[in-house]
Protein backbone atom coordinates (compact mmCIF):
# COMPACT_ATOMS: atom_id res chain seq x y z
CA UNK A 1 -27.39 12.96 -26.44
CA UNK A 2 -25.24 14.89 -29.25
CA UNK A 3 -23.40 12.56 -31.08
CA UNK A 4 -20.18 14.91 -30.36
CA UNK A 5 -19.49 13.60 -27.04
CA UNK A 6 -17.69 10.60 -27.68
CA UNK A 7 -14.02 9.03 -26.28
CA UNK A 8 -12.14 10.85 -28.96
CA UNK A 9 -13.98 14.04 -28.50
CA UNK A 10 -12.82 13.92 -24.55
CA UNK A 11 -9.41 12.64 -25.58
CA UNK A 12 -8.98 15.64 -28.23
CA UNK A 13 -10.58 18.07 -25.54
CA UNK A 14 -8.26 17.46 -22.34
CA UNK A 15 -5.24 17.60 -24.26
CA UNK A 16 -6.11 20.04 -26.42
CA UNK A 17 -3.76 23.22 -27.35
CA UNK A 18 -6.44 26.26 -25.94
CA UNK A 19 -7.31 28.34 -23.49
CA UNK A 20 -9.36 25.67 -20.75
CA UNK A 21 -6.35 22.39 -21.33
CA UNK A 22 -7.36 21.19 -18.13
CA UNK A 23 -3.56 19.06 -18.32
CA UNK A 24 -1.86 22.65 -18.80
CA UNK A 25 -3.77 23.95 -15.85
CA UNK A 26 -3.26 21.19 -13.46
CA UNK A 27 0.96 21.16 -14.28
CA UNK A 28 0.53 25.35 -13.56
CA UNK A 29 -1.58 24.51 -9.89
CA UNK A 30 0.57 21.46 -8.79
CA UNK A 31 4.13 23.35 -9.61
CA UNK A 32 3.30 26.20 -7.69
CA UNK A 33 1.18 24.42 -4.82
CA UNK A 34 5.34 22.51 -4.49
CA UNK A 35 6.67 25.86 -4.48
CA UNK A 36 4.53 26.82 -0.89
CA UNK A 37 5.34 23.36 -0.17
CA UNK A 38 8.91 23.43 -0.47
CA UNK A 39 9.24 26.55 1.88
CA UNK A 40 6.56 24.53 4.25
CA UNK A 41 8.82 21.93 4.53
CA UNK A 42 12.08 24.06 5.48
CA UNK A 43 10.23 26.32 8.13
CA UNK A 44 9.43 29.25 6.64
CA UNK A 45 5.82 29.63 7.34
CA UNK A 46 6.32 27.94 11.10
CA UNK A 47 8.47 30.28 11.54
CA UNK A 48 6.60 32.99 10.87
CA UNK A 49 3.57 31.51 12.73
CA UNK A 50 5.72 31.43 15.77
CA UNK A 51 7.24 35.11 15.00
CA UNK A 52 3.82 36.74 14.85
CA UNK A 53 3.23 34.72 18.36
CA UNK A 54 5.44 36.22 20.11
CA UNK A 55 5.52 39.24 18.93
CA UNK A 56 1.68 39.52 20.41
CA UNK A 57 3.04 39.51 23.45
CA UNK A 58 -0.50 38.92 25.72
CA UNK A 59 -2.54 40.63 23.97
CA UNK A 60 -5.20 38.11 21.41
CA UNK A 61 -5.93 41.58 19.81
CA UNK A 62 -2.63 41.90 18.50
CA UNK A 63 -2.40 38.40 17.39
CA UNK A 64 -5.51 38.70 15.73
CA UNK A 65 -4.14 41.45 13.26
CA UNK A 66 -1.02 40.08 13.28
CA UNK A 67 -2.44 36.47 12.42
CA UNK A 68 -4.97 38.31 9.75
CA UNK A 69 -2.31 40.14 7.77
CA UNK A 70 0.48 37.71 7.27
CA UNK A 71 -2.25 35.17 6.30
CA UNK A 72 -3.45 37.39 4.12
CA UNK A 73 0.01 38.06 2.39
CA UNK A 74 1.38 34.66 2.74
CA UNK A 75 -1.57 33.27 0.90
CA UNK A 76 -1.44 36.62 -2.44
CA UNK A 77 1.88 34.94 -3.03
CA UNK A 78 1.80 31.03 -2.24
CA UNK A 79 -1.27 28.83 -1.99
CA UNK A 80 -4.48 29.23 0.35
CA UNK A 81 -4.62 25.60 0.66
CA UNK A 82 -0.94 25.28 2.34
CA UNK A 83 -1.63 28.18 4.46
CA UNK A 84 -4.20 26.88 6.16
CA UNK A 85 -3.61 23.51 6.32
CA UNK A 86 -0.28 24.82 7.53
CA UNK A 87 -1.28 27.49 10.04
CA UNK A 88 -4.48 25.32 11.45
CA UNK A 89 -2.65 22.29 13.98
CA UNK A 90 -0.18 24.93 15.13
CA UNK A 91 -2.79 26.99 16.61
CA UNK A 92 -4.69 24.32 17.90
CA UNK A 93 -1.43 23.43 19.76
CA UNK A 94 -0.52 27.14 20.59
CA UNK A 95 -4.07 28.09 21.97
CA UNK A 96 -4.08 25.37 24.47
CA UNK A 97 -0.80 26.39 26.01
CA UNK A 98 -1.56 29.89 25.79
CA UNK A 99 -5.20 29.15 27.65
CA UNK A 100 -6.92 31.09 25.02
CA UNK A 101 -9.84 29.34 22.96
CA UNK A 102 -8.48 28.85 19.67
CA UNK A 103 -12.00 29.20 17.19
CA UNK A 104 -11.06 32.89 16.83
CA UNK A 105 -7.89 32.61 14.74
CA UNK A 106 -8.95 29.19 12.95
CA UNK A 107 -12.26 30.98 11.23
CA UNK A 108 -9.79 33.87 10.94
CA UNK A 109 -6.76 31.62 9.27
CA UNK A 110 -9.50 30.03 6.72
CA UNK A 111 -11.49 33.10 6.13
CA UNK A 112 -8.56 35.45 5.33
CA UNK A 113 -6.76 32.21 2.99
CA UNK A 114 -9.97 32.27 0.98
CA UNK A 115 -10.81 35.86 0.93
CA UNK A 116 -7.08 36.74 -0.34
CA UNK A 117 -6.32 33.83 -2.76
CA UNK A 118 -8.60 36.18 -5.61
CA UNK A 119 -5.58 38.45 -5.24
CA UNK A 120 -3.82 36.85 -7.59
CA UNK A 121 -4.12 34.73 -10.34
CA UNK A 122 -1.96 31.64 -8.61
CA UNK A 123 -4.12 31.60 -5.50
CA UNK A 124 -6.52 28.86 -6.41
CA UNK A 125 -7.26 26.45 -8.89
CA UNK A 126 -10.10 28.33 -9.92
CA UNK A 127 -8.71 31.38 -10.35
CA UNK A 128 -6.64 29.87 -13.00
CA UNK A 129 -9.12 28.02 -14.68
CA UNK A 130 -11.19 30.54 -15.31
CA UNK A 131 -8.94 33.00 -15.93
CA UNK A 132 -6.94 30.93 -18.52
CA UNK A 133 -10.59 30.36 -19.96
CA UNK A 134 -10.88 33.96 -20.99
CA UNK A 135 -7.82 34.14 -22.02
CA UNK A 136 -7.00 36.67 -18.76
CA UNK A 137 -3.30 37.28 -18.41
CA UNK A 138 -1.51 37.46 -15.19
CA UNK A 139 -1.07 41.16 -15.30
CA UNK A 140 -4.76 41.72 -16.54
CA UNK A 141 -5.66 39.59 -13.20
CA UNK A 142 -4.07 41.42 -11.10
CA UNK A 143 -5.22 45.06 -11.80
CA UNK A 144 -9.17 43.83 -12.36
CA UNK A 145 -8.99 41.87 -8.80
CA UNK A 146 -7.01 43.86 -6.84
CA UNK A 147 -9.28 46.48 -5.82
CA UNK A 148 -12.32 43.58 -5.24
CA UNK A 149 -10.02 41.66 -3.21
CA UNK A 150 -9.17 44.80 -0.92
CA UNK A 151 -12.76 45.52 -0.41
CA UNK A 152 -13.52 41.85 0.54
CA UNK A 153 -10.47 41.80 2.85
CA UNK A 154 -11.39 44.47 4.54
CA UNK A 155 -15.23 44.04 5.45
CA UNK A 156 -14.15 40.00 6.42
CA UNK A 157 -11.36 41.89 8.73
CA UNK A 158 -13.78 44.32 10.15
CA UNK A 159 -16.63 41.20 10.35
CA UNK A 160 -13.97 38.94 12.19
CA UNK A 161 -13.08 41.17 14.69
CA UNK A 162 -16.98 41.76 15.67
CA UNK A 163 -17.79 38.40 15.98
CA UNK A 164 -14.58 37.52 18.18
CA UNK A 165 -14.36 40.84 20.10
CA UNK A 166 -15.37 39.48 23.46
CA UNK A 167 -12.86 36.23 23.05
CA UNK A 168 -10.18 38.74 22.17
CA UNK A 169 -10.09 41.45 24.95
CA UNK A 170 -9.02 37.82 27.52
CA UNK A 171 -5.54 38.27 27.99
CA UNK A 172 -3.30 35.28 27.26
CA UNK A 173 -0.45 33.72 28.82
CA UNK A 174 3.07 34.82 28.07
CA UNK A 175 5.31 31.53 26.33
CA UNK A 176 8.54 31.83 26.09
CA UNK A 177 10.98 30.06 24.24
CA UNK A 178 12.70 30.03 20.54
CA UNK A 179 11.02 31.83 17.48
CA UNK A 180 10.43 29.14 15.08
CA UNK A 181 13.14 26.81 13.76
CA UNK A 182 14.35 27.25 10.21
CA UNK A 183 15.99 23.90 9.47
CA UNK A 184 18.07 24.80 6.49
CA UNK A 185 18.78 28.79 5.30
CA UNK A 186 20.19 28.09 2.16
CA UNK A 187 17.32 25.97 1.15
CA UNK A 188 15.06 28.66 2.72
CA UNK A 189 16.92 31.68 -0.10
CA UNK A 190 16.82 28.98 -3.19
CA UNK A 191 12.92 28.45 -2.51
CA UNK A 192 12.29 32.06 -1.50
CA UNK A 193 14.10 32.86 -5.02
CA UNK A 194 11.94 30.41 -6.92
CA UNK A 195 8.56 31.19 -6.13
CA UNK A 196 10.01 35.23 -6.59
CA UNK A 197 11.28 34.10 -10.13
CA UNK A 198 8.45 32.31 -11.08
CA UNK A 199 5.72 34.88 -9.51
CA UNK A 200 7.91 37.96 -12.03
CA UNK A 201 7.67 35.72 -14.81
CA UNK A 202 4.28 35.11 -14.75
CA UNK A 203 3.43 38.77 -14.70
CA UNK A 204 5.62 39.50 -17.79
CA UNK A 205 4.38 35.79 -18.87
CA UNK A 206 2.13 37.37 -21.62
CA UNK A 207 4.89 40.05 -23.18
CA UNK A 208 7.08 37.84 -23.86
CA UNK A 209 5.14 34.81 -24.83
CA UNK A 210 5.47 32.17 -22.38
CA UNK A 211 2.74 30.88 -21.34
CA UNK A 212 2.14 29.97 -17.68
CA UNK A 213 1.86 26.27 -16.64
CA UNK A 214 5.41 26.56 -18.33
CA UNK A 215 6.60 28.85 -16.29
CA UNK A 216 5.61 27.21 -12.97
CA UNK A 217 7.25 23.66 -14.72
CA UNK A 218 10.35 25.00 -14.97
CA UNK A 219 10.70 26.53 -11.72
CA UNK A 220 9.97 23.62 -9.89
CA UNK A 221 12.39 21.66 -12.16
CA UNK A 222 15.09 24.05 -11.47
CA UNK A 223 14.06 24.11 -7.47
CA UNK A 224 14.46 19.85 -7.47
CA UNK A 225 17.87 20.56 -9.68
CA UNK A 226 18.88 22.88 -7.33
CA UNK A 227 17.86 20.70 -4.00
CA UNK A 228 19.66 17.70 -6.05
CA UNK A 229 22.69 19.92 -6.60
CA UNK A 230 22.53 21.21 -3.07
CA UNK A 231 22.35 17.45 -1.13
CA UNK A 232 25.35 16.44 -3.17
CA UNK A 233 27.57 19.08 -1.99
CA UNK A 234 26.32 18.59 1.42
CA UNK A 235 26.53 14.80 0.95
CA UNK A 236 23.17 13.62 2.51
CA UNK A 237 19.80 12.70 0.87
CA UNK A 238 17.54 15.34 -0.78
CA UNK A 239 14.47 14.42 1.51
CA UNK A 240 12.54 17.66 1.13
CA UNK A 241 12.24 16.99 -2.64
CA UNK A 242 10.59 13.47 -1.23
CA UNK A 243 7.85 14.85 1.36
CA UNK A 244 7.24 17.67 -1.71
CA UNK A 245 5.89 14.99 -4.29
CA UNK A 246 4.09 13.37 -1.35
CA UNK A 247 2.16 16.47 -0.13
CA UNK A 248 1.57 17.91 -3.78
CA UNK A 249 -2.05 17.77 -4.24
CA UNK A 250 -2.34 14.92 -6.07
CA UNK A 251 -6.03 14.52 -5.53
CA UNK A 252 -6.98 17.14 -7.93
CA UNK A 253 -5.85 15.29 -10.83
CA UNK A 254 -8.75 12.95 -11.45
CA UNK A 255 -10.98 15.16 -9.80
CA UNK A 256 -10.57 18.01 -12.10
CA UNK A 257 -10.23 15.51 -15.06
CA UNK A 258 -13.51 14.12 -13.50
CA UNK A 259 -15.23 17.62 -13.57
CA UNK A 260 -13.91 18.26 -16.78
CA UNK A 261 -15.29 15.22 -18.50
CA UNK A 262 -19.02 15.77 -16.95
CA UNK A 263 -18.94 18.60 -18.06
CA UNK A 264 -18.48 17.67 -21.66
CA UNK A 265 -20.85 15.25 -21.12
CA UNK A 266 -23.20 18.10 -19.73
CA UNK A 267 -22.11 20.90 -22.73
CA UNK A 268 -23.34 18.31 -25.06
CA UNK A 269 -26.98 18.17 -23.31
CA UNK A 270 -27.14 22.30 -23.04
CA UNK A 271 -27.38 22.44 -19.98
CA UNK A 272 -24.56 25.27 -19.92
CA UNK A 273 -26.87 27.08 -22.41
CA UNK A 274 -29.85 26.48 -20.02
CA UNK A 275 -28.27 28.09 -16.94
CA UNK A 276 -27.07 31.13 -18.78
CA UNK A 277 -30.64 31.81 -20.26
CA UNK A 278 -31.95 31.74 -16.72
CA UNK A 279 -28.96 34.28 -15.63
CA UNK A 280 -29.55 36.50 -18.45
CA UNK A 281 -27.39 39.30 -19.48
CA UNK A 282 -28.56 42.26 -17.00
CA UNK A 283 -26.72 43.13 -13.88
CA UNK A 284 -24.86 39.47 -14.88
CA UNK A 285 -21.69 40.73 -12.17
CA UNK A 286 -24.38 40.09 -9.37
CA UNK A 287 -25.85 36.85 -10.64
CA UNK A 288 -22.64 35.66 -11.91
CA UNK A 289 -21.49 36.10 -8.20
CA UNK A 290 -24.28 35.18 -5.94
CA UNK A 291 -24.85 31.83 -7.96
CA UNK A 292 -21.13 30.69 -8.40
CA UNK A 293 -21.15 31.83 -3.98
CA UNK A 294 -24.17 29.01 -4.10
CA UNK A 295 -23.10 26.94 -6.17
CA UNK A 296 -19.92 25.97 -4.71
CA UNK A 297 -21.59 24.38 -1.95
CA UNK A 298 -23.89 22.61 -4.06
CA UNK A 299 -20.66 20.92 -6.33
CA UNK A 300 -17.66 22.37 -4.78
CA UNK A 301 -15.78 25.46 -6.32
CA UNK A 302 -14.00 23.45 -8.96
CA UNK A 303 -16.71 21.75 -10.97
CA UNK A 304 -18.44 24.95 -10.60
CA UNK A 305 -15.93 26.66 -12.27
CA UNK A 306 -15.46 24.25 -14.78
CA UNK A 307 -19.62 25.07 -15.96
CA UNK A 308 -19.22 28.02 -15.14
CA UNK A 309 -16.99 28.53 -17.69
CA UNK A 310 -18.98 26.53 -20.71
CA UNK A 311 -22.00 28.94 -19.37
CA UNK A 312 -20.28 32.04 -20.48
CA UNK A 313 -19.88 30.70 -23.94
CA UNK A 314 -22.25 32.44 -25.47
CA UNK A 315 -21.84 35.67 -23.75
CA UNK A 316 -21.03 38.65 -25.74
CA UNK A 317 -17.61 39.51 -25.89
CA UNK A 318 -17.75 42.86 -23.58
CA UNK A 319 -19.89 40.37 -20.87
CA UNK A 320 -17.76 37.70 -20.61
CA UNK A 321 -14.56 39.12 -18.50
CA UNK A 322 -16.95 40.57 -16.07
CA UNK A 323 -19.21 37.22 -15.39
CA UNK A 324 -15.72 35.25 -15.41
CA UNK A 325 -14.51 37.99 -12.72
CA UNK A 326 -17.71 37.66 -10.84
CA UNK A 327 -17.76 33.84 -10.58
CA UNK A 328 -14.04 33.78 -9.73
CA UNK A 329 -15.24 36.33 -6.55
CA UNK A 330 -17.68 33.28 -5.73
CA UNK A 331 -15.39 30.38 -6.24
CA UNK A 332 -12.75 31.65 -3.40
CA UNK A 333 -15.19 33.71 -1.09
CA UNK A 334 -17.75 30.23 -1.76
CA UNK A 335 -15.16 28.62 0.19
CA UNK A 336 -16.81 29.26 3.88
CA UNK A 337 -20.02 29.08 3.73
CA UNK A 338 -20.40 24.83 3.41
CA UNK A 339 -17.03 22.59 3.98
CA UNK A 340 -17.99 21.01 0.92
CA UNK A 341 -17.17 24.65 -0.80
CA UNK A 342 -13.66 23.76 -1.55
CA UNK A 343 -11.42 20.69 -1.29
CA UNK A 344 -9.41 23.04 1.42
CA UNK A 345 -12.86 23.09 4.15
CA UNK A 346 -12.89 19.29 3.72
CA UNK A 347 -9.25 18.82 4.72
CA UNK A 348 -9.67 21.63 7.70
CA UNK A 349 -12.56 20.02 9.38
CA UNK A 350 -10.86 16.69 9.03
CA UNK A 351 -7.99 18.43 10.73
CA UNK A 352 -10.09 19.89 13.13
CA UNK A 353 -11.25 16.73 14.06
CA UNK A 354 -8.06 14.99 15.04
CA UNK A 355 -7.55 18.09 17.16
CA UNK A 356 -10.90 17.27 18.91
CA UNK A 357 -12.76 20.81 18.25
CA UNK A 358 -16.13 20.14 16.26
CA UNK A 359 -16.90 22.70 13.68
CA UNK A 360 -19.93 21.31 11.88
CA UNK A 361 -22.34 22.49 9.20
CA UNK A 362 -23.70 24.76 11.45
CA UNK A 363 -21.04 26.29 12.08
CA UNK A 364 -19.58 27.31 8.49
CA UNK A 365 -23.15 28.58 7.93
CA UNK A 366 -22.99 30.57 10.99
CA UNK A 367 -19.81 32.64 10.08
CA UNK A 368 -20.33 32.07 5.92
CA UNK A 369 -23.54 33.94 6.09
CA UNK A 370 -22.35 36.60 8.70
CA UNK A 371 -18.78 37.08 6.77
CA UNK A 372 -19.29 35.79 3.62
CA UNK A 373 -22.36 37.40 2.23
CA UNK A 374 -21.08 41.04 3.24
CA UNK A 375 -17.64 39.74 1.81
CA UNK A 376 -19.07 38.95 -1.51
CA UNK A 377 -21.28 41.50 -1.83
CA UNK A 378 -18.38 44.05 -1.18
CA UNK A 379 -15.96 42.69 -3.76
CA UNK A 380 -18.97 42.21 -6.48
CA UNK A 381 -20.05 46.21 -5.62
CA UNK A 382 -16.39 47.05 -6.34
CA UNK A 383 -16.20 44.86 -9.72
CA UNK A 384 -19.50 46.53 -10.71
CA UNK A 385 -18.27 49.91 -11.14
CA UNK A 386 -14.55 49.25 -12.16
């Protein structure tokens, strides 16, 4: 083993001031997964579930495109994870009352969370890990995945629809009743303001030097000062700032810290070096893709990114944005083809579960090889000749 990898060389490593701080990324995924949690916790996205509900009418084919676009858009600008672990016991509990089997808008939730998180930057831990890797900047994110990301969407839109078209054309019962509850509207503007704030600043981030796990610190500072300030004037207890810090994802902290160690450990074997002479440098968008798509459901999408990252090391300068690109593709769209993809298809079968619908192995295979090839294929086609 190389003598480098020692205690002090981790130490120095996780808290060190570059580009792959794994500490710097975690404060930058945790603020902003609050953020979506904060607006979770006042109504917003319950509200909107129930909104896009009614406004289906009967009709499963409207709520289908209903269901697919504000998933879609809810999850560019917030956090796939919340999304669907939002989104996924209130249509268990709508389907049965509407008498419509509820598989159709579940894959569709998950798919379109994961599909649309490469959008941008925030979307995933991945996303920023990789990105902050290669030194990507928000901006620079944004206008190299957009395009990708639309192509992706749209076959996984197109793909969805196919495989549910029979489930759809069943009309569903009409429900009536209120549209969602919002349980405080001031608390609903300061969040709303927040995550707008902090989303602008982390576009302009890079022009004016602030870098972006301190961007999404402060802005979940100023949201608890502001909640704090709030549930003094109103004189009762801030809870929401409570049931925030419970549901922040926690988790990830020693398993990222985990994943970054081994891979230390790993780097000093060269076995990063290994895996990238086997990829080579020719048509590297494709393998970069296909193998991060794999490999995800070999280690889950965050360790994966985490080599993935040491592998493009010795890339050449002009290869390295495009393989980083190309493995970020795989690291969201990697997401539904196992459960054991992302942290997110572990939590949404155990959901599942307490609902009482099965959706097994077999079942993420079945839809991740009929969606999720196409879907990465598309998006990797797109990043090829952009």
């Amino acid at each position: 083993m190389n003598t480098e990898f020692s205690f002090r060389y981790v130490v120095d490593s996780i808290f060190a001031d570059s580009a792959i701080n794994p500490v710097k990324i975690l404060v930058l995924f945790i603020s902003m997964t609050v953020l979506s949690v904060f607006l979770d916790e006042v109504g917003f996205f319950r509200y909107l579930a129930n909104a896009t509900l009614k406004k289906s009418g009967q009709s499963q084919k409207k709520l289908f495109v209903f269901l697919y676009v504000i998933v879609s858009v809810l999850t560019v600008f917030t956090s796939n994870d919340i999304i669907v672990l939002t989104f996924t016991p209130f249509i268990c509990y709508f389907a049965s009352n509407a008498g419509i089997k509820p598989l159709p808008y579940l894959v569709t939730v998950f798919v379109a969370a994961n599909t649309w998180s490469m959008a941008l930057i925030i979307g995933n831990p991945t996303n920023i890990y990789l990105a902050t890797y290669g030194g990507i900047s928000f901006f620079d994110y944004l206008v190299k995945m957009i395009l990708p990301t639309f192509a992706a969407g749209s076959v996984s839109f197109v793909l969805l629809y196919l495989c549910f078209k029979k489930d759809l054309a069943v009309p569903m019962k009409r429900l009536s009743g209120r549209s969602g509850h919002i349980t405080d509207i001031v608390l609903l503007f300061i969040g709303l303001g927040h995550l707008v704030c902090a989303t602008v600043l982390l576009a302009v981030g890079s022009w004016i030097n602030i870098e972006m796990w301190f961007v999404a610190l402060m802005s979940v500072s100023s949201l608890f000062l502001f909640n704090l300030l709030y549930a003094l004037v109103k004189r009762r207890k801030p809870y929401e700032l409570g049931r925030c810090l419970k549901r922040a994802p926690w988790t990830l902290v020693p398993f990222l810290l985990t994943m970054f160690v081994l891979i230390l450990f790993l780097r000093s074997l060269g076995v990063p070096g290994f895996i990238n002479g086997l990829l080579g440098k020719k048509f590297l968008v494709f393998k970069y893709g296909y193998s991060s798509f794999l490999s995800c459901n070999a280690i889950n999408n965050i360790p994966m990114s985490v080599l993935f990252c040491s592998v493009t090391e010795t890339l050449p300068e002009a290869l390295k944005g495009p393989a980083l690109f190309a493995t970020i593709i795989g690291s969201n769209i990697g997401a539904f083809l196992t459960p054991i993809g992302a942290l997110a298809g572990v939590m949404w079968r155990k959901i599942l579960g307490n609902q009482g619908i099965k959706f097994g192995y077999k079942d993420f295979l079945n839809y991740g090889i009929k969606i999720g090839l196409p879907s990465i294929t598309a998006a990797l086609i797109v990043l090829y000749f952009i």
